[in-house]
PDB file of N, CA and C in Angstrom:
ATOM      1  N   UNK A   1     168.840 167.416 124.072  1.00  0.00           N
ATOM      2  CA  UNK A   1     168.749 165.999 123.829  1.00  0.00           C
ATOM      3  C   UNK A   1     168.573 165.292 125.172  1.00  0.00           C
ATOM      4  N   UNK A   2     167.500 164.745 125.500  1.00  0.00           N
ATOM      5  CA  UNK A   2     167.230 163.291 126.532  1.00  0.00           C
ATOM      6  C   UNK A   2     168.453 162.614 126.060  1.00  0.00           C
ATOM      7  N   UNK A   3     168.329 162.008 127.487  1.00  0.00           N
ATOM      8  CA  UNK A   3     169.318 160.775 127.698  1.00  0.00           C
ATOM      9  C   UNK A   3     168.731 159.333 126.922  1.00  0.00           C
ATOM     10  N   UNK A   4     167.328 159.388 126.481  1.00  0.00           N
ATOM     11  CA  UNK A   4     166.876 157.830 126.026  1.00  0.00           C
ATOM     12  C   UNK A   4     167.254 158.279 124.211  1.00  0.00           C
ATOM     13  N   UNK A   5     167.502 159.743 123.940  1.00  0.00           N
ATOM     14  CA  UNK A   5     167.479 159.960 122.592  1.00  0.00           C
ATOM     15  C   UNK A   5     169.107 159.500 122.586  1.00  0.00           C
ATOM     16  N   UNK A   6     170.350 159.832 123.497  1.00  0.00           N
ATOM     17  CA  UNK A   6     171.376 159.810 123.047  1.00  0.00           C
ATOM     18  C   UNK A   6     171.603 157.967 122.921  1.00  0.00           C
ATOM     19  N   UNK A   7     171.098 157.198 124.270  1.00  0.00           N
ATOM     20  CA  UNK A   7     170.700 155.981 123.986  1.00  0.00           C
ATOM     21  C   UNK A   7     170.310 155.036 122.876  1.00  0.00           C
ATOM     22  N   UNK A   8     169.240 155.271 122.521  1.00  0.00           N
ATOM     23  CA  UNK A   8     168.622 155.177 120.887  1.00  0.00           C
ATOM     24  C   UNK A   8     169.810 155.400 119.933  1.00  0.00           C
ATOM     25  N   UNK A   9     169.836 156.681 120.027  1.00  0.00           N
ATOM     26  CA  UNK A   9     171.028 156.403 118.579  1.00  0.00           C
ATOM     27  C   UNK A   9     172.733 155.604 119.138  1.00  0.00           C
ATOM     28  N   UNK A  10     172.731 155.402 120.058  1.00  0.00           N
ATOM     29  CA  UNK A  10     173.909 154.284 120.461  1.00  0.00           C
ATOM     30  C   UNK A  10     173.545 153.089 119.845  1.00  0.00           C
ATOM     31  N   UNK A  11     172.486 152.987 120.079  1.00  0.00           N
ATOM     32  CA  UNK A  11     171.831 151.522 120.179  1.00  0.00           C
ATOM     33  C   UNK A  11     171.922 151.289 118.384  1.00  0.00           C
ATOM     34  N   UNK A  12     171.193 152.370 117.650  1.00  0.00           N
ATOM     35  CA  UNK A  12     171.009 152.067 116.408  1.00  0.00           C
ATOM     36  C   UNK A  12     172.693 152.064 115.823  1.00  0.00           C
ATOM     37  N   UNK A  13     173.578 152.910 116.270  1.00  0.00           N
ATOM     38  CA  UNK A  13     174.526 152.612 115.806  1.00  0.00           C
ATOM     39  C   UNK A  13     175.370 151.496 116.223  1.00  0.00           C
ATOM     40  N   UNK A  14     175.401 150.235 117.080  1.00  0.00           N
ATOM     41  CA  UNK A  14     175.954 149.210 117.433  1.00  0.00           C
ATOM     42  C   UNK A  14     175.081 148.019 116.595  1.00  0.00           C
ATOM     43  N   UNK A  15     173.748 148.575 116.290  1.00  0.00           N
ATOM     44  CA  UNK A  15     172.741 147.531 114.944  1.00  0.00           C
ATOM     45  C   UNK A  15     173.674 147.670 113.875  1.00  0.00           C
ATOM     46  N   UNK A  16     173.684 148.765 113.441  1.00  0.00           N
ATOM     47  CA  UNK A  16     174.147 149.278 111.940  1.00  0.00           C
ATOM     48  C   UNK A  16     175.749 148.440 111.664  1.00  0.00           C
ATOM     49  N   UNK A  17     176.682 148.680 112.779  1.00  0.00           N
ATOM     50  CA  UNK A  17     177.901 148.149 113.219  1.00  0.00           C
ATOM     51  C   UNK A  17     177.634 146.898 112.840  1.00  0.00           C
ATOM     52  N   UNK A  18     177.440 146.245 113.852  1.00  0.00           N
ATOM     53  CA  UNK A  18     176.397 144.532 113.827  1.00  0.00           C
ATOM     54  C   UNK A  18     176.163 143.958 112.287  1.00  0.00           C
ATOM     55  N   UNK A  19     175.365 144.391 111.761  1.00  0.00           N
ATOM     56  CA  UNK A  19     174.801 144.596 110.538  1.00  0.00           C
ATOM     57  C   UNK A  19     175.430 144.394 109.400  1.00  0.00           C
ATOM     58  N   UNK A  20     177.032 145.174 109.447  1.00  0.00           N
ATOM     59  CA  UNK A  20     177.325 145.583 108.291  1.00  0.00           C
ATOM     60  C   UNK A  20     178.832 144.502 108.899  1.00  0.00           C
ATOM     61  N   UNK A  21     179.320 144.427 109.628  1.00  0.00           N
ATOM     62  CA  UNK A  21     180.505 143.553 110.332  1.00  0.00           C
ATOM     63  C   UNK A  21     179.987 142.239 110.177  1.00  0.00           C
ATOM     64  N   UNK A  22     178.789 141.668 110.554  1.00  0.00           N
ATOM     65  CA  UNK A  22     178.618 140.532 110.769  1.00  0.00           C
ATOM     66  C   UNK A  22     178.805 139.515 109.360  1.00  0.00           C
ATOM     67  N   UNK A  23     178.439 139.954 108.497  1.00  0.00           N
ATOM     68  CA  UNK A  23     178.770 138.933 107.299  1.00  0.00           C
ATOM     69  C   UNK A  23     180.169 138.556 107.216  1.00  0.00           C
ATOM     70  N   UNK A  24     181.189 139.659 106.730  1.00  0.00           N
ATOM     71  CA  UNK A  24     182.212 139.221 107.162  1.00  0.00           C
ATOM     72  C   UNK A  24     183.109 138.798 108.240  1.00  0.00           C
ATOM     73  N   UNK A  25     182.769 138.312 109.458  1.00  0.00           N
ATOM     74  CA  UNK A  25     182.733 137.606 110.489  1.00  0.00           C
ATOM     75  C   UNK A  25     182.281 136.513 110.206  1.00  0.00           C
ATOM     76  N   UNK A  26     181.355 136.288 109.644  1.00  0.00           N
ATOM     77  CA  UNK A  26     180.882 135.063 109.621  1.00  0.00           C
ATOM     78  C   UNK A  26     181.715 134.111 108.554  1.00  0.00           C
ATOM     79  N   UNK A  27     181.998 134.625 107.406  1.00  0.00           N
ATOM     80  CA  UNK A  27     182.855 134.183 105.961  1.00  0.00           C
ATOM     81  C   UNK A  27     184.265 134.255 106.826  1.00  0.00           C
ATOM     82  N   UNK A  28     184.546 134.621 107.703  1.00  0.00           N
ATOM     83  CA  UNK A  28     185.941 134.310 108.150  1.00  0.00           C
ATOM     84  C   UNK A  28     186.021 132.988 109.174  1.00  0.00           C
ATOM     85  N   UNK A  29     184.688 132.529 109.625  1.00  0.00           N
ATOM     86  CA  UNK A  29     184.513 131.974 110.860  1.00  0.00           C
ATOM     87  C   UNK A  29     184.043 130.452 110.032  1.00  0.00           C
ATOM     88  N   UNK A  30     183.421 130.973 108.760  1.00  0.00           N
ATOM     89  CA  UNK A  30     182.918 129.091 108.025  1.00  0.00           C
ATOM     90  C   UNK A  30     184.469 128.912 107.110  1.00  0.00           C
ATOM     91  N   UNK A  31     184.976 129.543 106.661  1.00  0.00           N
ATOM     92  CA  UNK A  31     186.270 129.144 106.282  1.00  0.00           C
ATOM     93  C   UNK A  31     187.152 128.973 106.877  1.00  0.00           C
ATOM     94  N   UNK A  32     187.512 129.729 108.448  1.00  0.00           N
ATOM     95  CA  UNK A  32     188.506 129.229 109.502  1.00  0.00           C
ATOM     96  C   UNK A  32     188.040 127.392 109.962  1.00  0.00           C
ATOM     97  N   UNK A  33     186.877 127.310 110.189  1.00  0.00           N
ATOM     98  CA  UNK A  33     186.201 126.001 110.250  1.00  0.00           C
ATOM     99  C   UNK A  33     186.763 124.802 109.672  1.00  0.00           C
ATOM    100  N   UNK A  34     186.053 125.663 108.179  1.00  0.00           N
ATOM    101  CA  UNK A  34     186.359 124.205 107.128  1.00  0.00           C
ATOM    102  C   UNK A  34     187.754 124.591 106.686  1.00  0.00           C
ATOM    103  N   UNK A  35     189.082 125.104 107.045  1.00  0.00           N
ATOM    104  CA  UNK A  35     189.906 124.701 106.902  1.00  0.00           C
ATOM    105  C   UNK A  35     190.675 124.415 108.100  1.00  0.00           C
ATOM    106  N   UNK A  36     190.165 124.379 109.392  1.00  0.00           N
ATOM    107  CA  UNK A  36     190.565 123.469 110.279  1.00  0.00           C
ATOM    108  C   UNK A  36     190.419 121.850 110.759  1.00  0.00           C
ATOM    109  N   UNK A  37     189.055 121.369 109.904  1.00  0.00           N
ATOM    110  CA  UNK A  37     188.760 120.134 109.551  1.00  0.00           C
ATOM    111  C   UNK A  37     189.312 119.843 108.451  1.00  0.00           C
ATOM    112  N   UNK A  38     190.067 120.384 107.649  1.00  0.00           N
ATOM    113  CA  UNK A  38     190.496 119.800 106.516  1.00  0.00           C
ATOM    114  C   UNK A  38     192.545 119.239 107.392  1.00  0.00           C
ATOM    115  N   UNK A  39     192.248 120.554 108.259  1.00  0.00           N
ATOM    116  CA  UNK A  39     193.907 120.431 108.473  1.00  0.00           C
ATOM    117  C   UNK A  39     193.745 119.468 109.903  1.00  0.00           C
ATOM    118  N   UNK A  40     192.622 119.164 110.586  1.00  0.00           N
ATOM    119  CA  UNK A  40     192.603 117.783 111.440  1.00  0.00           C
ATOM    120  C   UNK A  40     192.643 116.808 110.772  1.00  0.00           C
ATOM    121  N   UNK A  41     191.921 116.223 109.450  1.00  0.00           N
ATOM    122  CA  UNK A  41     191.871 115.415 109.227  1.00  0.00           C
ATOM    123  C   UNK A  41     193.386 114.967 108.577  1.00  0.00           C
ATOM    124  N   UNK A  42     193.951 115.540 107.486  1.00  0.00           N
ATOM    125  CA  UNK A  42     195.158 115.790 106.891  1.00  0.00           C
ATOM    126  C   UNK A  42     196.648 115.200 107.536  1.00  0.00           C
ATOM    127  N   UNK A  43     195.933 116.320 109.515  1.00  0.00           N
ATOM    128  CA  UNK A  43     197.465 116.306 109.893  1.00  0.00           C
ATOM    129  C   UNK A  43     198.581 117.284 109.292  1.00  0.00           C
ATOM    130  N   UNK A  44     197.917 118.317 108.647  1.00  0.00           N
ATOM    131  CA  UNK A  44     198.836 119.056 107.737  1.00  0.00           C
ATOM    132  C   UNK A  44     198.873 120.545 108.665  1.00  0.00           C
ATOM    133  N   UNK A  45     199.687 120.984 109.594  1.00  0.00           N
ATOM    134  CA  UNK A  45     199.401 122.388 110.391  1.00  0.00           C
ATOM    135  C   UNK A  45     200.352 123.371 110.028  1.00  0.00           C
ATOM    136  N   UNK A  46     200.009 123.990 109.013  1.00  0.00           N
ATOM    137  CA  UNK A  46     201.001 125.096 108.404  1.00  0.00           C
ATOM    138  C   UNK A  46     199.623 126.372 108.760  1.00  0.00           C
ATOM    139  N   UNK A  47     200.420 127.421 109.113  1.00  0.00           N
ATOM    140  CA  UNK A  47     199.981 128.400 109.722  1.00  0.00           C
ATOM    141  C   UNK A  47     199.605 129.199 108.593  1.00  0.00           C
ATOM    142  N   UNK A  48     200.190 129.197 107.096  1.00  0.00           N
ATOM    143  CA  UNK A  48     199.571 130.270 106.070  1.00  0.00           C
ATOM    144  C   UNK A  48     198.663 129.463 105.388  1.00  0.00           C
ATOM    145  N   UNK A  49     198.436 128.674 105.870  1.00  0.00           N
ATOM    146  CA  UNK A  49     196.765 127.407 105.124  1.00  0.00           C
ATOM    147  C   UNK A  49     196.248 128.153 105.907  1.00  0.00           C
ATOM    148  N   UNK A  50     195.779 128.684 107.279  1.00  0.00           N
ATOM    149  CA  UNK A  50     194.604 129.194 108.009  1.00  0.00           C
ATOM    150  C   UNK A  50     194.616 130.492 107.075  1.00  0.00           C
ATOM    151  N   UNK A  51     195.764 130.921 107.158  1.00  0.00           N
ATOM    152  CA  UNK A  51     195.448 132.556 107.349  1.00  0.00           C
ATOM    153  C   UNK A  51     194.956 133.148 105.671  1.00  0.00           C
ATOM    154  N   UNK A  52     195.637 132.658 104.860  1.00  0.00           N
ATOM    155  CA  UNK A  52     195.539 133.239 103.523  1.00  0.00           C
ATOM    156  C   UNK A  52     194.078 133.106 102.869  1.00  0.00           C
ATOM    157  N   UNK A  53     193.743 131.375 103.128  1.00  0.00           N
ATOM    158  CA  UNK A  53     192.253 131.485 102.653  1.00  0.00           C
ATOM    159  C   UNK A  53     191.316 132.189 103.765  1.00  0.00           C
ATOM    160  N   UNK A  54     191.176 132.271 104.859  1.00  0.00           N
ATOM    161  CA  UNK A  54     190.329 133.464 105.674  1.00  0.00           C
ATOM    162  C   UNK A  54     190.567 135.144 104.753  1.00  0.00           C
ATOM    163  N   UNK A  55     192.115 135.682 105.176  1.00  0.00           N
ATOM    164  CA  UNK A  55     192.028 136.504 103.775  1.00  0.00           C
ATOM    165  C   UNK A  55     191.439 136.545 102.741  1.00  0.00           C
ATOM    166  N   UNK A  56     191.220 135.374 102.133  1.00  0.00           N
ATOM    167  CA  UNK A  56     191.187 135.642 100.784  1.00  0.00           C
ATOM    168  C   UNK A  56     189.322 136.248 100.497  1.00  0.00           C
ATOM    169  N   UNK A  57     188.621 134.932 101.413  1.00  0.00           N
ATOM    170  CA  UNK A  57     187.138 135.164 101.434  1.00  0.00           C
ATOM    171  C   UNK A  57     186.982 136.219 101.977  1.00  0.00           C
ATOM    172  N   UNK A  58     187.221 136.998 102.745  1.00  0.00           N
ATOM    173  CA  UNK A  58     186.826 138.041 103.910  1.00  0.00           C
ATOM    174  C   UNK A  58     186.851 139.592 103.104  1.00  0.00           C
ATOM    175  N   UNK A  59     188.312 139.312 102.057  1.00  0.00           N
ATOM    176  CA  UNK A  59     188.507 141.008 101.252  1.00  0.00           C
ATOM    177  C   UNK A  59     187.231 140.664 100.092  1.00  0.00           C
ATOM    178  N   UNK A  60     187.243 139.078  99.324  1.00  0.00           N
ATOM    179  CA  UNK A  60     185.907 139.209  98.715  1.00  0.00           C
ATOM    180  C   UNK A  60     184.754 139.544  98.968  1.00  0.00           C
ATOM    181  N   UNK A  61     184.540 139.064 100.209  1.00  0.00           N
ATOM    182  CA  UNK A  61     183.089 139.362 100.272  1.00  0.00           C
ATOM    183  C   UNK A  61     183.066 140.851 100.947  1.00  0.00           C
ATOM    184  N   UNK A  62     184.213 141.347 101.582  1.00  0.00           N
ATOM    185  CA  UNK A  62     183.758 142.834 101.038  1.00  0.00           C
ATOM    186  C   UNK A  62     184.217 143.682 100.056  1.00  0.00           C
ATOM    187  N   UNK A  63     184.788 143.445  98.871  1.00  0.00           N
ATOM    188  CA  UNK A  63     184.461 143.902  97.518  1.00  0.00           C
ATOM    189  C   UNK A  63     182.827 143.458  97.646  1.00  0.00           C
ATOM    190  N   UNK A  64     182.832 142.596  97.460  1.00  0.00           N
ATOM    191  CA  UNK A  64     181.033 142.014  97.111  1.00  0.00           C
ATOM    192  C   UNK A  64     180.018 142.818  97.504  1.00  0.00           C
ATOM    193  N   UNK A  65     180.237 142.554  98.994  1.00  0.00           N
ATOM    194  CA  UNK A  65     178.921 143.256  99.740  1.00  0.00           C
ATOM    195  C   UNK A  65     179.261 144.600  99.622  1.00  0.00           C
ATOM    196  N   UNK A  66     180.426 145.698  99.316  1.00  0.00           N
ATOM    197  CA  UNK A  66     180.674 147.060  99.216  1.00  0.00           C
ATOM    198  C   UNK A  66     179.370 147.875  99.165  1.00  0.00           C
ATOM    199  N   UNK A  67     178.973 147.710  98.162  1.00  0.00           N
ATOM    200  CA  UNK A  67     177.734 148.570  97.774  1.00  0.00           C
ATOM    201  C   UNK A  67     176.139 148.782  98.820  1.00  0.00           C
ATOM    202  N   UNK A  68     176.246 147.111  99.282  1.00  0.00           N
ATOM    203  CA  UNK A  68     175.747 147.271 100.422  1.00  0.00           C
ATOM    204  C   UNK A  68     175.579 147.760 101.590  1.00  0.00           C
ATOM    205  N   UNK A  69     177.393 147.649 101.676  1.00  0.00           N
ATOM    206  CA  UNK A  69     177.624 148.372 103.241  1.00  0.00           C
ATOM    207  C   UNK A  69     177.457 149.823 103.264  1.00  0.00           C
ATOM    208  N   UNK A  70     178.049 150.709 101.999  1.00  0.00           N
ATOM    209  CA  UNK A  70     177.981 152.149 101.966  1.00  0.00           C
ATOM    210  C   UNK A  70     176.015 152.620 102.104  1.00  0.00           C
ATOM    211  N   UNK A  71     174.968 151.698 101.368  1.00  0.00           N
ATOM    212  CA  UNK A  71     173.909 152.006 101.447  1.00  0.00           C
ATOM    213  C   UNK A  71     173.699 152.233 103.174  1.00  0.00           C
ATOM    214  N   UNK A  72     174.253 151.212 103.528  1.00  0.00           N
ATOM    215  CA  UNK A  72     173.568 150.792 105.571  1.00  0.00           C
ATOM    216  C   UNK A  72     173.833 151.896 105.927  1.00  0.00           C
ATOM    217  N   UNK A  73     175.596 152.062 105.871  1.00  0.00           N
ATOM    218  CA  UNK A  73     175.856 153.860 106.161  1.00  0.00           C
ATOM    219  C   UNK A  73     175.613 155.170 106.044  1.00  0.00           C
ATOM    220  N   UNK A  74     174.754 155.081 105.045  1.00  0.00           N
ATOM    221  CA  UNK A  74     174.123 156.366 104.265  1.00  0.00           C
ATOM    222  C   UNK A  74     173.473 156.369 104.740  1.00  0.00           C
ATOM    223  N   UNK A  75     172.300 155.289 104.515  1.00  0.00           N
ATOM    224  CA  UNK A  75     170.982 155.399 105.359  1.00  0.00           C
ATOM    225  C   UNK A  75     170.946 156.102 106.884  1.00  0.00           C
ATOM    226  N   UNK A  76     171.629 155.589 107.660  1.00  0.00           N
ATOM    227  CA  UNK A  76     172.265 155.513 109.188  1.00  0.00           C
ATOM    228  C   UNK A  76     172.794 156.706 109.375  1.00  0.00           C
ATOM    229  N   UNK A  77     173.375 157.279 108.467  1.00  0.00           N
ATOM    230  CA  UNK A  77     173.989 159.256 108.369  1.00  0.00           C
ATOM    231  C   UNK A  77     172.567 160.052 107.732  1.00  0.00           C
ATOM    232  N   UNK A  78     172.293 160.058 106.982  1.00  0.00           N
ATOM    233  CA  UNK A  78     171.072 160.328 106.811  1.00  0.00           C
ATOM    234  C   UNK A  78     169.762 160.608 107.937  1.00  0.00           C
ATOM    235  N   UNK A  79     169.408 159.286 108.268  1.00  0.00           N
ATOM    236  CA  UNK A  79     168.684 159.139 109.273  1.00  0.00           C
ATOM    237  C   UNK A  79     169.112 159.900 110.774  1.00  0.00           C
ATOM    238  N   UNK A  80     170.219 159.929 110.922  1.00  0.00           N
ATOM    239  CA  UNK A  80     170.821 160.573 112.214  1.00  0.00           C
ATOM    240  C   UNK A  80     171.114 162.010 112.069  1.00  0.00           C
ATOM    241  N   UNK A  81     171.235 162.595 110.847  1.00  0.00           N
ATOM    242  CA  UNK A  81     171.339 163.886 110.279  1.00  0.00           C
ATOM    243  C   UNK A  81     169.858 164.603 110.660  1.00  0.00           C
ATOM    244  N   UNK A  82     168.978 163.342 109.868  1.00  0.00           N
ATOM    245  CA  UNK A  82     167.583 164.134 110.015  1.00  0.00           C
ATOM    246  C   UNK A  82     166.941 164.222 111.732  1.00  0.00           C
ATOM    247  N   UNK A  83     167.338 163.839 112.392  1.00  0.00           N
ATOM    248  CA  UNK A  83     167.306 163.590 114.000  1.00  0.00           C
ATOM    249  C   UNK A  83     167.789 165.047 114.831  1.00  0.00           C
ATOM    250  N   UNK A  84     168.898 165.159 114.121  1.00  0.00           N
ATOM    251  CA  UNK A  84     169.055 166.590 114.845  1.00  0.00           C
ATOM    252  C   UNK A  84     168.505 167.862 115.106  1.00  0.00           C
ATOM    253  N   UNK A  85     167.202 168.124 114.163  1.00  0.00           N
ATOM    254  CA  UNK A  85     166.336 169.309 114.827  1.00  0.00           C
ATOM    255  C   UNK A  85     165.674 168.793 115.805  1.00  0.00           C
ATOM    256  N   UNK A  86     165.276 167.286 115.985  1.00  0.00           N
ATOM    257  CA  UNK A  86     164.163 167.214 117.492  1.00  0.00           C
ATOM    258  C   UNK A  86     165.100 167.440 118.190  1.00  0.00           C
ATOM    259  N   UNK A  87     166.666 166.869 118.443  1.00  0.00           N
ATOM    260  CA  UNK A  87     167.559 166.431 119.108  1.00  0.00           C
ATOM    261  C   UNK A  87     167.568 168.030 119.929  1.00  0.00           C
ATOM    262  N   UNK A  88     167.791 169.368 118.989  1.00  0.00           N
ATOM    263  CA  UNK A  88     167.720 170.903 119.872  1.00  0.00           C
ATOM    264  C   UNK A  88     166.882 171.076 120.571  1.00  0.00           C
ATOM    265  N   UNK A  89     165.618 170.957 120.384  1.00  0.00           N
ATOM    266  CA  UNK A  89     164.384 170.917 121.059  1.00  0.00           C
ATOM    267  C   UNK A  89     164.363 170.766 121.902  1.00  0.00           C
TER     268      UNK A  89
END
């Protein structure tokens, strides 16, 4: 194995990472938001108002996206499986 092959598949695996993390990052980051403008405007700063609804969206949407994420991974094991005869070469 070259050093640009072990590269490459770093690279594809920090996409795949990226990829499959980023939605839920993001559903934790528009609901940390809009319930920090709700709790500026309010004046109301109780610490299990942040945390429970971030919970709550973040385990949904990965129940939700589940099926999705295992495809990215498959694909990505798959694809890196089939890599390993050039990889001897």
């Amino acid at each position: 194995m070259d050093p640009s092959m072990a590269v490459d598949i770093g690279r594809q695996a920090l996409w795949v990472t990226l990829i499959i993390s980023g939605p839920l990052l993001l559903a934790g980051l528009v609901v940390g938001l809009f319930i920090g403008i709700i709790q500026a405007v309010t004046q109301i700063h109780e610490m299990t108002l942040t945390f429970i609804p971030k919970i709550l969206a973040v385990v949904g949407l990965f129940i939700w996206l589940l099926p999705w994420m295992a495809i990215k991974l498959l694909d990505y094991t798959i694809n890196l499986f089939n890599q390993i005869p050039t990889a001897i070469r």
